[in-house]
PDB file of N, CA and C in Angstrom:
ATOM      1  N   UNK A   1     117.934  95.662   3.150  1.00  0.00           N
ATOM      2  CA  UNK A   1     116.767  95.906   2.326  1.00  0.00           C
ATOM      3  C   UNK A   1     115.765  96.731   3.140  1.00  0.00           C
ATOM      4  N   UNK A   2     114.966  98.031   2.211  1.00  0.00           N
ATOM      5  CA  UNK A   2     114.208  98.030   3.319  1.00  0.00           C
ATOM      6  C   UNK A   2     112.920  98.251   3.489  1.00  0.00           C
ATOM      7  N   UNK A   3     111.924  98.605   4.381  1.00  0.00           N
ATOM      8  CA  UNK A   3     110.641  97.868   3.946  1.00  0.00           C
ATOM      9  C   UNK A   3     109.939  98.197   2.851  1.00  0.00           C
ATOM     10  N   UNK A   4     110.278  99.120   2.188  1.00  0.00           N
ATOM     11  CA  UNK A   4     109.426  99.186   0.902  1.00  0.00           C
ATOM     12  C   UNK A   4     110.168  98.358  -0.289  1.00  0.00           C
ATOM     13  N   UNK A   5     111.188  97.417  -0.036  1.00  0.00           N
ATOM     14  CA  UNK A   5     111.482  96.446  -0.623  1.00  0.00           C
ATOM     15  C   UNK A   5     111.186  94.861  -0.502  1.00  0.00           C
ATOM     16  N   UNK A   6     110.485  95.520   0.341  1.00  0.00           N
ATOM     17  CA  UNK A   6     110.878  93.587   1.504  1.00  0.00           C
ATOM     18  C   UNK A   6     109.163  93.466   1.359  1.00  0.00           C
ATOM     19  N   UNK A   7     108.321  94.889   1.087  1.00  0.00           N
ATOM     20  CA  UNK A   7     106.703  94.014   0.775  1.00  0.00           C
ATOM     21  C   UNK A   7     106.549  93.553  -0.481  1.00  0.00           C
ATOM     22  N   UNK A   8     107.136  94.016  -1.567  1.00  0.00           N
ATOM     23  CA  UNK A   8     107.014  93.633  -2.744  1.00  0.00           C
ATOM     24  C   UNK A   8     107.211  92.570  -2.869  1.00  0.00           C
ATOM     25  N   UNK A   9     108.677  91.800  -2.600  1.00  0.00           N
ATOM     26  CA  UNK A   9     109.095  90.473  -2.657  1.00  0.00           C
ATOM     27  C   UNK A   9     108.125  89.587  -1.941  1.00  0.00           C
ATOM     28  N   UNK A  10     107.540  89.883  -0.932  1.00  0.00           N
ATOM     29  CA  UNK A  10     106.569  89.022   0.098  1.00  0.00           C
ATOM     30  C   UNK A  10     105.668  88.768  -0.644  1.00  0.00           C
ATOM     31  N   UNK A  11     105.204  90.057  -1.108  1.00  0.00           N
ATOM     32  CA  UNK A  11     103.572  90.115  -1.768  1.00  0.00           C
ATOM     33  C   UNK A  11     104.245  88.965  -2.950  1.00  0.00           C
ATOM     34  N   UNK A  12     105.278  88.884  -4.133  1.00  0.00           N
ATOM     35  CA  UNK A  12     105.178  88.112  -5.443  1.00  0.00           C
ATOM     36  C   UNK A  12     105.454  86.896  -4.851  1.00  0.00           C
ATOM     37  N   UNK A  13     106.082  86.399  -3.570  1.00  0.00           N
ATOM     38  CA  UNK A  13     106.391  84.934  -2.987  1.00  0.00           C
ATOM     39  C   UNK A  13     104.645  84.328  -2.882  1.00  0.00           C
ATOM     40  N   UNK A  14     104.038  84.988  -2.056  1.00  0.00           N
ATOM     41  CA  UNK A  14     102.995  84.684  -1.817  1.00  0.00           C
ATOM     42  C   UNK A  14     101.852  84.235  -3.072  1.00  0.00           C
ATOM     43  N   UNK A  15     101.934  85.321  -3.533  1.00  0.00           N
ATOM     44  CA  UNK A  15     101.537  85.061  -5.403  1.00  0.00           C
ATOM     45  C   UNK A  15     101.664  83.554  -6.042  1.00  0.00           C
ATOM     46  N   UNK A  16     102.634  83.748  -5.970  1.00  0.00           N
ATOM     47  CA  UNK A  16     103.484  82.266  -6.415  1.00  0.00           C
ATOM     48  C   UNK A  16     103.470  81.217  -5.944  1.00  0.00           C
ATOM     49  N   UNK A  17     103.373  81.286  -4.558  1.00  0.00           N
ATOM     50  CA  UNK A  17     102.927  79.853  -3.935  1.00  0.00           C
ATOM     51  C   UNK A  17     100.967  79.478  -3.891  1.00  0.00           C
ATOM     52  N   UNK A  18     100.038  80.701  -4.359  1.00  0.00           N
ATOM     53  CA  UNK A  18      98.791  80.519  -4.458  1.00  0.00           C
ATOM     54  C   UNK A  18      98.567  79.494  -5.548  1.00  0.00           C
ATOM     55  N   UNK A  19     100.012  80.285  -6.709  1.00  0.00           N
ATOM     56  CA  UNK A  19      99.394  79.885  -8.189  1.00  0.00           C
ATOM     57  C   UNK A  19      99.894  77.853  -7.906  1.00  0.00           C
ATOM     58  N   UNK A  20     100.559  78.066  -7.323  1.00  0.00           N
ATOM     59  CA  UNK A  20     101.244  76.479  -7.267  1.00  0.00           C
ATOM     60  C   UNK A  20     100.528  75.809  -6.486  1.00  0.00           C
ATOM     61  N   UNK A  21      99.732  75.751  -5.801  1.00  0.00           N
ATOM     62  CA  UNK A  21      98.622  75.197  -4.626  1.00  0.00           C
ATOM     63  C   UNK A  21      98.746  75.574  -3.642  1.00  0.00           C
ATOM     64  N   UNK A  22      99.707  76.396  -3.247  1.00  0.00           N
ATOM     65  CA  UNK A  22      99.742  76.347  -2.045  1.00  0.00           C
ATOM     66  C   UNK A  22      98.448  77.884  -1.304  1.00  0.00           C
ATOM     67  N   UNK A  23      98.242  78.160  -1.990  1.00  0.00           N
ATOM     68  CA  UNK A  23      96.727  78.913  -1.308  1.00  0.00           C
ATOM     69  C   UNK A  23      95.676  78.925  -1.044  1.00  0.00           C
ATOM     70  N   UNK A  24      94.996  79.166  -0.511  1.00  0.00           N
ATOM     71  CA  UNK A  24      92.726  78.386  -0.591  1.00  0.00           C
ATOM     72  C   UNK A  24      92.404  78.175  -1.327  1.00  0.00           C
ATOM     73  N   UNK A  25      91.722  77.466  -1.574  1.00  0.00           N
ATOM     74  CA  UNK A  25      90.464  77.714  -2.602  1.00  0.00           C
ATOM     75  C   UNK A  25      89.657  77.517  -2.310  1.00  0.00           C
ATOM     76  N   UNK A  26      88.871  78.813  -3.026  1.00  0.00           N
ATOM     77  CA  UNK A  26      88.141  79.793  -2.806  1.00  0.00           C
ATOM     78  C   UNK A  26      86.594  79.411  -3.360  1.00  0.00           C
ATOM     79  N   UNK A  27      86.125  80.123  -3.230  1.00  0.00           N
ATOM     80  CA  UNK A  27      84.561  79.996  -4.273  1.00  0.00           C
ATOM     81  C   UNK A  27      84.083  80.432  -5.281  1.00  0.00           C
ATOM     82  N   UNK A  28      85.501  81.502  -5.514  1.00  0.00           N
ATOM     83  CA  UNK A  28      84.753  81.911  -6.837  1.00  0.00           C
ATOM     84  C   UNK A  28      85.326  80.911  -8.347  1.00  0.00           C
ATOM     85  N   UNK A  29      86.118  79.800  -7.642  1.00  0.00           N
ATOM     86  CA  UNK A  29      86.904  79.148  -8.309  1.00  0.00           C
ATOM     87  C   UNK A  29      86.146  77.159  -8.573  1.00  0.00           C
ATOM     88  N   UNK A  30      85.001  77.579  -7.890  1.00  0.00           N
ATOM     89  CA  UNK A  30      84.189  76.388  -7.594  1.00  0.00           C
ATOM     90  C   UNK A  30      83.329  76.406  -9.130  1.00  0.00           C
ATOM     91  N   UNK A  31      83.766  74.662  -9.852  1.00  0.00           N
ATOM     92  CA  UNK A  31      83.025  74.965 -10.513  1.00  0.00           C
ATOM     93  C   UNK A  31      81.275  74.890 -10.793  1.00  0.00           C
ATOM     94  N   UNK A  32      80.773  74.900 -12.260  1.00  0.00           N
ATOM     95  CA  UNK A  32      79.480  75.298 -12.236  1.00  0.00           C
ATOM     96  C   UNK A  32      78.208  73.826 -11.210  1.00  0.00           C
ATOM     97  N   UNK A  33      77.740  74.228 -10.781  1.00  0.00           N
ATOM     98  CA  UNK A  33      76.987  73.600 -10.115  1.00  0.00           C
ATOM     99  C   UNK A  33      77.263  73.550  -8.766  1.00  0.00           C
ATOM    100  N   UNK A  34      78.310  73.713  -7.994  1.00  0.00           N
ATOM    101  CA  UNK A  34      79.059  73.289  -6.717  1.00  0.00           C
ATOM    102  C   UNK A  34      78.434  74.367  -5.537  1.00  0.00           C
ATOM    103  N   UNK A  35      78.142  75.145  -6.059  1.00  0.00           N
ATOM    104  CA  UNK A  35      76.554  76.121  -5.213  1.00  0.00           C
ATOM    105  C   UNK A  35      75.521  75.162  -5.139  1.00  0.00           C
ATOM    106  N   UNK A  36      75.137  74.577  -6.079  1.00  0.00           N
ATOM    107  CA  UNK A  36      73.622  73.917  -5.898  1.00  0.00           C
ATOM    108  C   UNK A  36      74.016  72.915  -4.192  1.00  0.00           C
ATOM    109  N   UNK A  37      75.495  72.769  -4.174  1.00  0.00           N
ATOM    110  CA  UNK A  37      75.690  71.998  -2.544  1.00  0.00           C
ATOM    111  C   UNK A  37      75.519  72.776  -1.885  1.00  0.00           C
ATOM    112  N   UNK A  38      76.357  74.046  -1.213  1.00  0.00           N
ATOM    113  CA  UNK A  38      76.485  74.655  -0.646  1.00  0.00           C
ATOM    114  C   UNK A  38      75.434  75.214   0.123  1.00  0.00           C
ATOM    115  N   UNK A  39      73.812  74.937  -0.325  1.00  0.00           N
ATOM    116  CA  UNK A  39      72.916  75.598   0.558  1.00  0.00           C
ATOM    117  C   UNK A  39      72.500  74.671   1.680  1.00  0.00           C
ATOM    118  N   UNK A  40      72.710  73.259   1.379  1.00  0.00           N
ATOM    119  CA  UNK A  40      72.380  72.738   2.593  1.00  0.00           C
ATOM    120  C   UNK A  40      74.125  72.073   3.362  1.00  0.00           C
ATOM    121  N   UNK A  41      74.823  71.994   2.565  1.00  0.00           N
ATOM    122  CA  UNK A  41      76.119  71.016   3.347  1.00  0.00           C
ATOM    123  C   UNK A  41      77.249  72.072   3.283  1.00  0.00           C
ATOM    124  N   UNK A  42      76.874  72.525   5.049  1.00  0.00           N
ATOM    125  CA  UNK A  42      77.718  73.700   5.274  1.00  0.00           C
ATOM    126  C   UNK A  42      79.105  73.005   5.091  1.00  0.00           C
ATOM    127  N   UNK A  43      79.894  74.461   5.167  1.00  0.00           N
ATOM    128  CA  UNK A  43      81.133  74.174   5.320  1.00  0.00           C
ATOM    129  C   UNK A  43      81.767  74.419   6.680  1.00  0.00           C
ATOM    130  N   UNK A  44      80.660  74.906   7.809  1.00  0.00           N
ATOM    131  CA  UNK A  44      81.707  74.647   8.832  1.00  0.00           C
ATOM    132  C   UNK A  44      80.896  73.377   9.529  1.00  0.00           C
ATOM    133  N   UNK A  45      81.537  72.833  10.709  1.00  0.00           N
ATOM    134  CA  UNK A  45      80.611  72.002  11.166  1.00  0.00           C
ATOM    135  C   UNK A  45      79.466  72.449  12.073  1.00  0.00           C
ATOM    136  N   UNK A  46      78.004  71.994  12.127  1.00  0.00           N
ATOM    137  CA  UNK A  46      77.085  71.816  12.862  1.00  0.00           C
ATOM    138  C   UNK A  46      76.952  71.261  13.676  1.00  0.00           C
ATOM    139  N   UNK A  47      76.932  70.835  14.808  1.00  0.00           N
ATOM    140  CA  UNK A  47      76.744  69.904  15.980  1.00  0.00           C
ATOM    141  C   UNK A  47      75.216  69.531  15.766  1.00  0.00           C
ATOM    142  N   UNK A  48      74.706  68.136  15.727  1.00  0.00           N
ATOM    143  CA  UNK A  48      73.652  67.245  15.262  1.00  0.00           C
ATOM    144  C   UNK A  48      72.749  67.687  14.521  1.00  0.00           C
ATOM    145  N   UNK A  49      73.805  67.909  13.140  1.00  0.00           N
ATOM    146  CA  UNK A  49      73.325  68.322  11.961  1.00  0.00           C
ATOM    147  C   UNK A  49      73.100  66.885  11.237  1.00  0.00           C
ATOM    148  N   UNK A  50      72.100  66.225  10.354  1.00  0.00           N
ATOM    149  CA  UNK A  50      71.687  65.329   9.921  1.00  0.00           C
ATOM    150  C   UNK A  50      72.609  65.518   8.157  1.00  0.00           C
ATOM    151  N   UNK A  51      72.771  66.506   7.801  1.00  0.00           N
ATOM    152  CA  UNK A  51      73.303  66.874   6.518  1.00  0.00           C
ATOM    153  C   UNK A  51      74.855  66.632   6.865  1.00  0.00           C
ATOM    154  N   UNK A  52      75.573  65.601   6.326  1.00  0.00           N
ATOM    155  CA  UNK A  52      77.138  65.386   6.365  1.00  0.00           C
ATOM    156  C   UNK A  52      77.493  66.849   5.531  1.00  0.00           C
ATOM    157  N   UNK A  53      78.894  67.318   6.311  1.00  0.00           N
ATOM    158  CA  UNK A  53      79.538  68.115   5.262  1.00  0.00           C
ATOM    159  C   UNK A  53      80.433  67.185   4.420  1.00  0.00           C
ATOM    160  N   UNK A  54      80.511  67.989   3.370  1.00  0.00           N
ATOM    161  CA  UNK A  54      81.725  67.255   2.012  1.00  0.00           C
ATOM    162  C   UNK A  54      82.728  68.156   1.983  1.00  0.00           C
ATOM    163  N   UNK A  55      83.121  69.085   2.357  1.00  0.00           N
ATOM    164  CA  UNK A  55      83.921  69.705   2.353  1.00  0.00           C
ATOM    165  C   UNK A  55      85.313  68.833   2.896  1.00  0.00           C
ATOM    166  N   UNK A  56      86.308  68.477   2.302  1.00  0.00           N
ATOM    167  CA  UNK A  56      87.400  67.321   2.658  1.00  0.00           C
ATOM    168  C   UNK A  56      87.194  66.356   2.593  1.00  0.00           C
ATOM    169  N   UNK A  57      85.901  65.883   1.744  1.00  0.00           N
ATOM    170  CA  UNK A  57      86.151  64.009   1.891  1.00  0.00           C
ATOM    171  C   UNK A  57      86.584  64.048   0.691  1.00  0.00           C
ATOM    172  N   UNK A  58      86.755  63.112   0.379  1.00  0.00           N
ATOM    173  CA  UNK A  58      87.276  62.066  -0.525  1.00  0.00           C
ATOM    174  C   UNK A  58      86.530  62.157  -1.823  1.00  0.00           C
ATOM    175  N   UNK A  59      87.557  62.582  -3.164  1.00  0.00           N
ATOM    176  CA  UNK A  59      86.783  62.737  -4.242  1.00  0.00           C
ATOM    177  C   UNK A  59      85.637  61.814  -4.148  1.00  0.00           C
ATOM    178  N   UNK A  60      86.547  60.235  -4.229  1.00  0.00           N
ATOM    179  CA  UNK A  60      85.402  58.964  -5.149  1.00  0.00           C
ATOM    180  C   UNK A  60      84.441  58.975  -4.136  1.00  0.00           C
ATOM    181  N   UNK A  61      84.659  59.677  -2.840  1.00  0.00           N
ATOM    182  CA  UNK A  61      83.304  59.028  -1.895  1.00  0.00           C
ATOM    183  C   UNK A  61      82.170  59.905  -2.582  1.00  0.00           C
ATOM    184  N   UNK A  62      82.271  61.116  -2.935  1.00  0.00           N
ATOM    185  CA  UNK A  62      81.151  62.128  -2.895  1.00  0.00           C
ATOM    186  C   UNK A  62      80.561  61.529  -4.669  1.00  0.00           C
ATOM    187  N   UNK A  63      81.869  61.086  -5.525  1.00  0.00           N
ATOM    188  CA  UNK A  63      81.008  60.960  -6.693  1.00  0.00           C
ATOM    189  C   UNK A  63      80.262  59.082  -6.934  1.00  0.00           C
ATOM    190  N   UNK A  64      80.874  58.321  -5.803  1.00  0.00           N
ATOM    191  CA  UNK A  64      80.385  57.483  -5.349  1.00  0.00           C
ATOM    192  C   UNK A  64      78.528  58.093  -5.333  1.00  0.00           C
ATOM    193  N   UNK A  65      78.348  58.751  -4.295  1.00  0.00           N
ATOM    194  CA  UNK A  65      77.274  59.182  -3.430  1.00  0.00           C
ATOM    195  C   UNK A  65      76.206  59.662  -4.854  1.00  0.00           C
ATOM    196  N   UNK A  66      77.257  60.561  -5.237  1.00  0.00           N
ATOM    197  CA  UNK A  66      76.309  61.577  -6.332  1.00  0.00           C
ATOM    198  C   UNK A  66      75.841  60.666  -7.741  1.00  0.00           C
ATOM    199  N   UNK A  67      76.516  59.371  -8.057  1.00  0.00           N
ATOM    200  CA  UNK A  67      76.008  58.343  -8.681  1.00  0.00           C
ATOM    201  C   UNK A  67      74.963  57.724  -8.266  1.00  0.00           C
ATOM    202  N   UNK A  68      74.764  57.203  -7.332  1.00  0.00           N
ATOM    203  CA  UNK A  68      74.315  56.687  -6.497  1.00  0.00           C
ATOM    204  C   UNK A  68      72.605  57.026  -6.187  1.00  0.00           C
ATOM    205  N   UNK A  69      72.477  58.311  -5.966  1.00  0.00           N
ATOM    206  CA  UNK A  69      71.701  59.216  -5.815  1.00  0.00           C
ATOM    207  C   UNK A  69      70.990  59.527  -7.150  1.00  0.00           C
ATOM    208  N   UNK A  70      71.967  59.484  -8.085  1.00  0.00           N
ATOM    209  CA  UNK A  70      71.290  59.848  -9.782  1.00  0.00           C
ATOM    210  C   UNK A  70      70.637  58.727 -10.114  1.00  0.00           C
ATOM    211  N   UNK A  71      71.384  57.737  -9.843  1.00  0.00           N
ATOM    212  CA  UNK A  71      70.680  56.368 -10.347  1.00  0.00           C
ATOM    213  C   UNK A  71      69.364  55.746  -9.717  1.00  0.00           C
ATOM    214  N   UNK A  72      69.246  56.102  -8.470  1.00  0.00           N
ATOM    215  CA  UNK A  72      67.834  55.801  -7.606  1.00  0.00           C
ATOM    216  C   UNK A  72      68.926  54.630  -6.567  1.00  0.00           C
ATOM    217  N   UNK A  73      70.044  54.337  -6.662  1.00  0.00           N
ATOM    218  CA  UNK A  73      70.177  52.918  -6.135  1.00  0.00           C
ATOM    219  C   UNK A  73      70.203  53.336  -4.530  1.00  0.00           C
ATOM    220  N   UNK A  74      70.186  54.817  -4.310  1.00  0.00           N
ATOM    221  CA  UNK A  74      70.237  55.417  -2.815  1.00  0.00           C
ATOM    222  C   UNK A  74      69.537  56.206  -2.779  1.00  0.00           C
ATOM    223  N   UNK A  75      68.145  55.920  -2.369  1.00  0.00           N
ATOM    224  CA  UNK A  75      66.943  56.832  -2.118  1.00  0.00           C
ATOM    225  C   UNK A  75      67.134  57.867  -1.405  1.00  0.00           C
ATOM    226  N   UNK A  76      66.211  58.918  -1.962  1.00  0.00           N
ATOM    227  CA  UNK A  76      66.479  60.623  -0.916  1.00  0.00           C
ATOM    228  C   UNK A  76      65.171  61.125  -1.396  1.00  0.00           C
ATOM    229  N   UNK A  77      64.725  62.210  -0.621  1.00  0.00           N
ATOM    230  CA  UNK A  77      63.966  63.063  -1.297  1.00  0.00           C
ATOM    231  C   UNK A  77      64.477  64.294  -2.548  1.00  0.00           C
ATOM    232  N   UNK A  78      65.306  64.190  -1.735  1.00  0.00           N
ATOM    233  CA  UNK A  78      65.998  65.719  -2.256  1.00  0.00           C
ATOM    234  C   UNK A  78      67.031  65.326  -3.312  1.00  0.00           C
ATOM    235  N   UNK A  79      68.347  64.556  -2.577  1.00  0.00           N
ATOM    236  CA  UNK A  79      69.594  64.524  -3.225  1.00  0.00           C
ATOM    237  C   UNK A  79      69.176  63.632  -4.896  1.00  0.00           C
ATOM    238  N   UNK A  80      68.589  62.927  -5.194  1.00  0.00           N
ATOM    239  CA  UNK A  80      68.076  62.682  -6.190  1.00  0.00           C
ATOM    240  C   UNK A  80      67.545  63.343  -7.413  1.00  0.00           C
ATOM    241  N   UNK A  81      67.388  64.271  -7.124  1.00  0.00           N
ATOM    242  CA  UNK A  81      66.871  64.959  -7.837  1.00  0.00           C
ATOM    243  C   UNK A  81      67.443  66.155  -8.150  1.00  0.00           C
ATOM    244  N   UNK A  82      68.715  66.709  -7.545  1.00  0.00           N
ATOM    245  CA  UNK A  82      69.980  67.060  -7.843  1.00  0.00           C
ATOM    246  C   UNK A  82      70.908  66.588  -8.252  1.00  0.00           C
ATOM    247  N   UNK A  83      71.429  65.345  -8.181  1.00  0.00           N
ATOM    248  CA  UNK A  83      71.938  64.618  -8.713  1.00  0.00           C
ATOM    249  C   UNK A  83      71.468  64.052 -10.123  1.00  0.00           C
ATOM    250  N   UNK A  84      70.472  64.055 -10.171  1.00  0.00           N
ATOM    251  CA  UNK A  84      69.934  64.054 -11.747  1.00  0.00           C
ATOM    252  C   UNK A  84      70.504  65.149 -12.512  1.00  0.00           C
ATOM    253  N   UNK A  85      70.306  66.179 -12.196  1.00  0.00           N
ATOM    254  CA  UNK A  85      71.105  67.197 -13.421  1.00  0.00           C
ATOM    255  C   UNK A  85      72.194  67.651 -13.238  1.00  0.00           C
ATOM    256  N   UNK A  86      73.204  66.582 -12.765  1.00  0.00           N
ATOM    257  CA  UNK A  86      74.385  66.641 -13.311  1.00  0.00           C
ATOM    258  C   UNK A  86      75.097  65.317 -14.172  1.00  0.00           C
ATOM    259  N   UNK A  87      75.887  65.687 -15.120  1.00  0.00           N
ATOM    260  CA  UNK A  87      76.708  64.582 -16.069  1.00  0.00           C
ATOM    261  C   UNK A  87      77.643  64.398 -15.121  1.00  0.00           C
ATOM    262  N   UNK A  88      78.820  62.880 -15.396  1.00  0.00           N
ATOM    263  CA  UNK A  88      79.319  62.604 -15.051  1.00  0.00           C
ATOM    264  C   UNK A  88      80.877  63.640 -14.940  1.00  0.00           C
ATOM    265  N   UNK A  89      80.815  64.374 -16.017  1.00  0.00           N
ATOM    266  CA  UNK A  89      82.093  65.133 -15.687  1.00  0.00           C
ATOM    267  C   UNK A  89      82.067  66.232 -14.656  1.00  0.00           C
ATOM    268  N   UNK A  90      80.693  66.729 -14.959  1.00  0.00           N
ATOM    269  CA  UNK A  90      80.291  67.757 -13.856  1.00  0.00           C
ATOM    270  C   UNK A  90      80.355  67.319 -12.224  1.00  0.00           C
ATOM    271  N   UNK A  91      79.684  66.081 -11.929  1.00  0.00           N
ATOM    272  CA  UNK A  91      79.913  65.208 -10.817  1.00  0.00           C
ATOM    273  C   UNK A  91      81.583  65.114 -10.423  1.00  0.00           C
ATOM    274  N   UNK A  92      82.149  64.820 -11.468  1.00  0.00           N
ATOM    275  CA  UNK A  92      83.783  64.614 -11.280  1.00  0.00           C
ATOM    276  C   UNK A  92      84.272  65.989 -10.402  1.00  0.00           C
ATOM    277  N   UNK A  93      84.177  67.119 -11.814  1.00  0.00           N
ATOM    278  CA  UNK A  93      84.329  68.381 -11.113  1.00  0.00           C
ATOM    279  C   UNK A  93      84.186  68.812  -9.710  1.00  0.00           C
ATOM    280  N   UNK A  94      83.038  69.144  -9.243  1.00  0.00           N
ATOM    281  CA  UNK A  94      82.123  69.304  -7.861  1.00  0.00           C
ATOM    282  C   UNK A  94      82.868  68.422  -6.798  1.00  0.00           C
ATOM    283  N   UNK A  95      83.394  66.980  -7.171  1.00  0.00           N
ATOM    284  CA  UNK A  95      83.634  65.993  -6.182  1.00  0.00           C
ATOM    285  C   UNK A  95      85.394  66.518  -6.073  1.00  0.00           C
ATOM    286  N   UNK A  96      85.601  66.985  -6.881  1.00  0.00           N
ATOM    287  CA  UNK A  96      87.466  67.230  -6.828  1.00  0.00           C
ATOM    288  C   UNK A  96      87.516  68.545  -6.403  1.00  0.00           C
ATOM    289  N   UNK A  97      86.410  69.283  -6.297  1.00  0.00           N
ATOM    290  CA  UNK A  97      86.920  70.375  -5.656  1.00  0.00           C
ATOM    291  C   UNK A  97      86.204  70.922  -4.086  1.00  0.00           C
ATOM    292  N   UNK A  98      85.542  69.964  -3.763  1.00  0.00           N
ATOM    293  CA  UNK A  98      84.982  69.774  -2.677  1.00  0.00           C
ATOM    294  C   UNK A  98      86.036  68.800  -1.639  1.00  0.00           C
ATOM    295  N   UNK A  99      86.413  68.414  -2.475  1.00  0.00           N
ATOM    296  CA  UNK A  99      87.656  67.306  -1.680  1.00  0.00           C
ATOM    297  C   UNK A  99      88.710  68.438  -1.651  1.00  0.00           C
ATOM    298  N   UNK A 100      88.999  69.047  -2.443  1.00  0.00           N
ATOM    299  CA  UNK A 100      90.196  70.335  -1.873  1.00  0.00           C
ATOM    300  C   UNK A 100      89.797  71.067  -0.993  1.00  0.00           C
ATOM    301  N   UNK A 101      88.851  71.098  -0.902  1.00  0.00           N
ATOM    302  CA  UNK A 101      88.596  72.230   0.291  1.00  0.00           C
ATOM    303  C   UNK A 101      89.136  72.009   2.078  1.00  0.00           C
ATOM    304  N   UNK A 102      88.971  72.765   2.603  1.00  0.00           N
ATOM    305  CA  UNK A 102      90.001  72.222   4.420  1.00  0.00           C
ATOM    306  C   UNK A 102      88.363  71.755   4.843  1.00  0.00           C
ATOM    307  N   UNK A 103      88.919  71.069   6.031  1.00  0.00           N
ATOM    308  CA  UNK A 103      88.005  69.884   6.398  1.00  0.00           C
ATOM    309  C   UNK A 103      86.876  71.163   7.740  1.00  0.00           C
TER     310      UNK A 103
END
């Protein structure tokens, strides 16, 4: 085969394993609201950064948190009041794709 055969096949393997999970995800694939995180809970790590990243935890922990936060039962200045304007499916969303992300 030769190489102007052998990129094509690479390039549609690759394709194919994105569409199946096996590729990043990305941000433009984040759904609506999942920016409103992103300005304070980086995604790489900080060294004695007070803001946990979420990037790889655990769906139920983050929609744990983001309940939590909506309801008053975990005081904040801030996260409270973001957590207020989101519904529970939206919370779902944000928390499942923040948990896909690499740690």
């Amino acid at each position: 085969m030769t190489h102007r055969l052998l990129l094509p096949a690479l390039a549609s393997v690759l394709l194919l394993a994105s569409f199946l999970g096996g590729g990043p995800v990305r941000a433009a694939d984040a759904p609506p609201g999942a920016s409103s995180c992103t300005g304070c809970h980086a995604s790489q790590r900080i060294p004695d950064s007070v803001i946990p990243r979420i990037a790889g935890r655990k769906a139920s922990d983050i929609v744990q948190f983001m309940r939590e936060y909506r309801s008053g039962a975990w005081p904040s200045s801030v996260m409270g009041r973001i957590a207020k304007g989101f519904d529970d499916q939206q919370i779902d969303a944000i928390a499942a794709w923040f948990a896909a992300q690499p740690e």
